[in-house]
N, C-alpha and C. Protein backbone atom coordinates (compact mmCIF):
# COMPACT_ATOMS: atom_id res chain seq x y z
N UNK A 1 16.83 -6.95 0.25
CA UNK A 1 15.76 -7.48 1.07
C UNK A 1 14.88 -8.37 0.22
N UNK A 2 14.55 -9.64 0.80
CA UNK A 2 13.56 -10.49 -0.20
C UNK A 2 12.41 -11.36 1.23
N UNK A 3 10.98 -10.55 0.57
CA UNK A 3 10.33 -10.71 1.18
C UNK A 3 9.57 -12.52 1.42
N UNK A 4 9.35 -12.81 2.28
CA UNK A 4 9.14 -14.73 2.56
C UNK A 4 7.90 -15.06 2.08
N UNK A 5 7.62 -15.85 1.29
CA UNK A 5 5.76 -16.20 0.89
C UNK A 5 5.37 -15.38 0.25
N UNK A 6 4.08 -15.09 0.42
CA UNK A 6 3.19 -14.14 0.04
C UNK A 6 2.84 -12.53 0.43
N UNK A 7 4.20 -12.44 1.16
CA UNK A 7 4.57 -10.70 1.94
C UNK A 7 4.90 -10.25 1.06
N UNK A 8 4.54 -9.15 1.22
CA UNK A 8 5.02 -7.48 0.09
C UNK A 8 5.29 -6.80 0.82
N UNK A 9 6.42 -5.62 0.75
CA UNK A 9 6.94 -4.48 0.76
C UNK A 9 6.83 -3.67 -0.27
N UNK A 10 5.81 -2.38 0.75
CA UNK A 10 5.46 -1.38 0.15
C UNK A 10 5.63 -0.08 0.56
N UNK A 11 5.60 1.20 0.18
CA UNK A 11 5.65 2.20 0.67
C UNK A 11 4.71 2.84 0.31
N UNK A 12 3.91 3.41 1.42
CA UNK A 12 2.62 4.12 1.37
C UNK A 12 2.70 5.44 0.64
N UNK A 13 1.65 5.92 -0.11
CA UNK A 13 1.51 6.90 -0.99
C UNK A 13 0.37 8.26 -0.54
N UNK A 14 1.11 8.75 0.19
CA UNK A 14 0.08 10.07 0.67
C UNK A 14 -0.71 10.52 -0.64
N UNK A 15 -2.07 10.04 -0.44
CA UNK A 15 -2.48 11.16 -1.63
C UNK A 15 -3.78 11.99 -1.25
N UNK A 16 -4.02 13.09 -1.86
CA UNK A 16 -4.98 13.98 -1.44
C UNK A 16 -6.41 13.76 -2.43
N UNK A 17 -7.88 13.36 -1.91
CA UNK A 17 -8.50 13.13 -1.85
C UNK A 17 -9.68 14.27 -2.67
N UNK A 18 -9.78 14.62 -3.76
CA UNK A 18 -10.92 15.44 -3.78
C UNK A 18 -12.37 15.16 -4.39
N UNK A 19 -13.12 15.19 -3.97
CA UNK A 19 -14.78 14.44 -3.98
C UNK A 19 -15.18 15.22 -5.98
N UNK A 20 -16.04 14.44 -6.33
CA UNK A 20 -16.32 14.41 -7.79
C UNK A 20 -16.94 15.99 -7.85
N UNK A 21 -17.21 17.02 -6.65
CA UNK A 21 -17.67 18.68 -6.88
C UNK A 21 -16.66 18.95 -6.84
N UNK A 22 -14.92 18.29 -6.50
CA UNK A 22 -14.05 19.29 -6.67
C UNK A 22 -13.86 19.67 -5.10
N UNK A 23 -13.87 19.34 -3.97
CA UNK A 23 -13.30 19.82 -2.59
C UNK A 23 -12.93 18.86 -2.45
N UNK A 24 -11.24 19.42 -1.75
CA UNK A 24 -10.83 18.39 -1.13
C UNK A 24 -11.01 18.05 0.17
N UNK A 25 -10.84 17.29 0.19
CA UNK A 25 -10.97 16.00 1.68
C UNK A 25 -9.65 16.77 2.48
N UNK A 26 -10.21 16.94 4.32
CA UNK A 26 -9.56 17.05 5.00
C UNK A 26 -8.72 15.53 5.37
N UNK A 27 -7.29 15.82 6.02
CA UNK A 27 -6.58 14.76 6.35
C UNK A 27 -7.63 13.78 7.29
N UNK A 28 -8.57 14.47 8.02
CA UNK A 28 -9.28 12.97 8.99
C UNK A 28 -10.59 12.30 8.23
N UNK A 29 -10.89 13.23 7.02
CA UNK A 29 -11.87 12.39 5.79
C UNK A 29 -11.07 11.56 5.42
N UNK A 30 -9.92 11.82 4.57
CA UNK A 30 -9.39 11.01 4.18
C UNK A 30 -8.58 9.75 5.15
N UNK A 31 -8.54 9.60 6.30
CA UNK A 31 -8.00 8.77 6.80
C UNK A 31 -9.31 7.33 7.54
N UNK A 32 -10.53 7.97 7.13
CA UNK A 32 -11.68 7.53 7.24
C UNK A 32 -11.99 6.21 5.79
N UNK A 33 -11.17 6.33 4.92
CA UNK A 33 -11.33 5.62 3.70
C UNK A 33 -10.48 4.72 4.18
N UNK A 34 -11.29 3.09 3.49
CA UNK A 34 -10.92 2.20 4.16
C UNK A 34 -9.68 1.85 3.34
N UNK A 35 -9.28 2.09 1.70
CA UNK A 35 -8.13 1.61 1.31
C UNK A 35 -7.34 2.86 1.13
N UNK A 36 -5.60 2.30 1.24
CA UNK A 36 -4.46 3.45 0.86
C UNK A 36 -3.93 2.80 -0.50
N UNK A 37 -3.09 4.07 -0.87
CA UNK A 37 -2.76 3.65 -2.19
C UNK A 37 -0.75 3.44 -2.02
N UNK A 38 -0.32 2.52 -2.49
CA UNK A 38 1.06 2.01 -2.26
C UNK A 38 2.16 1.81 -3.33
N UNK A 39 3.28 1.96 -3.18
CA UNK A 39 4.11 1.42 -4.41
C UNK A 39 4.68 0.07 -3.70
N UNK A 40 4.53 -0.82 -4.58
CA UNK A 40 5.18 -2.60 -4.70
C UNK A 40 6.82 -1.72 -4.55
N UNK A 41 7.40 -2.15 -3.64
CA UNK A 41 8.62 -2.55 -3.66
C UNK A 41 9.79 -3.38 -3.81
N UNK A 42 8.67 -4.18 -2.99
CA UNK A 42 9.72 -5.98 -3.45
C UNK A 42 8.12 -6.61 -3.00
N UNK A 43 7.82 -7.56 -4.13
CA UNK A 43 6.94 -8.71 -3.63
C UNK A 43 7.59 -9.90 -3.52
N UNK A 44 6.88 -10.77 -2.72
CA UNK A 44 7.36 -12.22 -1.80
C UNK A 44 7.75 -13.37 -2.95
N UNK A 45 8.46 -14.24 -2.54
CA UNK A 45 8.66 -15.27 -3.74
C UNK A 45 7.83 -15.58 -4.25
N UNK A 46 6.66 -16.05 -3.35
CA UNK A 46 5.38 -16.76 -3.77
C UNK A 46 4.69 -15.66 -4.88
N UNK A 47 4.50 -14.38 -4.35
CA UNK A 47 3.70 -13.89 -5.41
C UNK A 47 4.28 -13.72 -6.66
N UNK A 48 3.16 -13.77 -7.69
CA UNK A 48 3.29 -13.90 -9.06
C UNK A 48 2.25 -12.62 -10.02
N UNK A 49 1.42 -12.40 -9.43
CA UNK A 49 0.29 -11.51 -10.48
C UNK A 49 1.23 -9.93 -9.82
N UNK A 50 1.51 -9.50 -9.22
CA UNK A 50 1.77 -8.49 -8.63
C UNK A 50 3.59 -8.03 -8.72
N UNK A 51 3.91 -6.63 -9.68
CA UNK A 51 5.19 -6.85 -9.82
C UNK A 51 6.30 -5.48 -8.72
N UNK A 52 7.32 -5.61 -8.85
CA UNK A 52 7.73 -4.26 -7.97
C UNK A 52 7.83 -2.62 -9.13
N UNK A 53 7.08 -1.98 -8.37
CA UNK A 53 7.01 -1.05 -9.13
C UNK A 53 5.37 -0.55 -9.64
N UNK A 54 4.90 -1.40 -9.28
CA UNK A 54 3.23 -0.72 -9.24
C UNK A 54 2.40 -0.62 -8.38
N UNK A 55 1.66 0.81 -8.74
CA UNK A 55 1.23 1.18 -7.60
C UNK A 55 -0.32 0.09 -7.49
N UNK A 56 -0.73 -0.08 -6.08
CA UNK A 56 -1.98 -0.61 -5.80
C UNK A 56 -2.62 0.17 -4.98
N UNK A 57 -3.69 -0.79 -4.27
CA UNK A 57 -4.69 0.20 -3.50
C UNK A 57 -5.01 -1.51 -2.30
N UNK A 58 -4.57 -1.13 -1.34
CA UNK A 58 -4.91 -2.42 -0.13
C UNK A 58 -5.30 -1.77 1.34
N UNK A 59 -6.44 -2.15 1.76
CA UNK A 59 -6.75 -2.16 2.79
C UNK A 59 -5.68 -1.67 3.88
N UNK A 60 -5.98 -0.93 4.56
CA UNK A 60 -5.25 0.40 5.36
C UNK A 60 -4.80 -0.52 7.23
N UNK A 61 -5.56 -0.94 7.14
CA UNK A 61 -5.43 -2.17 8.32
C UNK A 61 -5.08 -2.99 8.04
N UNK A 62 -4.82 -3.59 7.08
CA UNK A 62 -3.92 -4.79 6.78
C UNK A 62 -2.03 -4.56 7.25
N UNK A 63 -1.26 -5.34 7.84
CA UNK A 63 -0.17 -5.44 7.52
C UNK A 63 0.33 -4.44 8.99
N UNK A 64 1.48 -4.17 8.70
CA UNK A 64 2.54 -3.44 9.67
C UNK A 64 3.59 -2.83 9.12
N UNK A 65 4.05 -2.04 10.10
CA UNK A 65 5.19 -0.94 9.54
C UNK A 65 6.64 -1.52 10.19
N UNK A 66 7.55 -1.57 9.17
CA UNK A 66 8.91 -1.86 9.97
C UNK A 66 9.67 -0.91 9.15
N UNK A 67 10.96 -0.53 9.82
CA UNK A 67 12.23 0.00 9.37
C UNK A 67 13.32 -0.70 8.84
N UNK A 68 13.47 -0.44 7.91
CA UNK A 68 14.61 -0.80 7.09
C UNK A 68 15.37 -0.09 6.67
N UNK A 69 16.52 -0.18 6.75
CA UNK A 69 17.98 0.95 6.62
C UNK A 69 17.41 2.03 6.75
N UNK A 70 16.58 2.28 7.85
CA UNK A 70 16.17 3.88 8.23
C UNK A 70 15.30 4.57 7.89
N UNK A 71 14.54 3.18 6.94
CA UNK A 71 12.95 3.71 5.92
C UNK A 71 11.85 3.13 6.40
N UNK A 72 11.10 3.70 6.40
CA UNK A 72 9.61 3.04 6.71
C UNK A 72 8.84 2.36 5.88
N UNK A 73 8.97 1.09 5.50
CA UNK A 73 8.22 0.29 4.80
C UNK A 73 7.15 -0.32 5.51
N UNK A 74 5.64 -0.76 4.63
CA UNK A 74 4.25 -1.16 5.00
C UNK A 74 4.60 -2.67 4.85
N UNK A 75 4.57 -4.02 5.11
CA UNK A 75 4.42 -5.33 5.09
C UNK A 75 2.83 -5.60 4.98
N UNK A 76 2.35 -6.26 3.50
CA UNK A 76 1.42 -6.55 3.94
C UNK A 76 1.39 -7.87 3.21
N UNK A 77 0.16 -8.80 3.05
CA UNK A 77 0.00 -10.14 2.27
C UNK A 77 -0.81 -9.71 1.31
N UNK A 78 -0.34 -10.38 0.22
CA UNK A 78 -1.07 -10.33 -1.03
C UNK A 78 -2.56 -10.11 -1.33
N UNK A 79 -3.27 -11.23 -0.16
CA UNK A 79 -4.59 -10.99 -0.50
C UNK A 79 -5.01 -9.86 0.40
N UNK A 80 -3.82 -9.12 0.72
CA UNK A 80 -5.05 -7.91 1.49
C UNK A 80 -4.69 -6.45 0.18
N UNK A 81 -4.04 -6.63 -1.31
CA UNK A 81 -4.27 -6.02 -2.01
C UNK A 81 -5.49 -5.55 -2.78
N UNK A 82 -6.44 -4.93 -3.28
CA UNK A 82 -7.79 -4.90 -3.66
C UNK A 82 -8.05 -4.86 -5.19
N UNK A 83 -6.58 -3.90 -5.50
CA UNK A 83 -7.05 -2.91 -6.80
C UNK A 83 -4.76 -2.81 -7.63
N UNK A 84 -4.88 -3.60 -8.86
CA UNK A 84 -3.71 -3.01 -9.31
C UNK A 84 -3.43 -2.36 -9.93
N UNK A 85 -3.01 -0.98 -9.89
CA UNK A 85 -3.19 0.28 -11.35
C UNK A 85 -1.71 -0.17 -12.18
């Protein structure tokens, strides 16, 4: 699969949430936070700063979900990435 422009394929990263006292965040706190955290799968020709294989953090409303060979991958555009770890 090779994504067109500035599209990325990603797969979303469930992660559990716990506040700086140490409790964790119920699933609807945490779904209240405006960014998710993702692994790069394949980025678009165009992109260049961003490689496959690291995780980021992009805006949770950005983009769409499609299936591919039976997997659920996130589509989103580059500039709706925020944060690259």
């Amino acid at each position: 699969m090779t994504p067109i422009g500035k599209n990325i394929v990603i797969k979303t990263i469930e992660e559990e949430i716990v506040t700086s006292s140490g409790l964790m965040l119920s699933s609807d706190d945490a779904n209240k936070q405006r960014y998710k955290r993702g692994l790069i799968i394949k980025p678009g020709v165009e992109v260049r700063a961003i490689e496959e294989g690291q995780e980021i953090y992009y805006d949770k409303r950005a983009g769409y979900t499609m299936f591919i060979e039976n997997e659920a991958y996130t589509i989103i555009q580059e500039n709706d990435v925020v944060v690259v770890l």
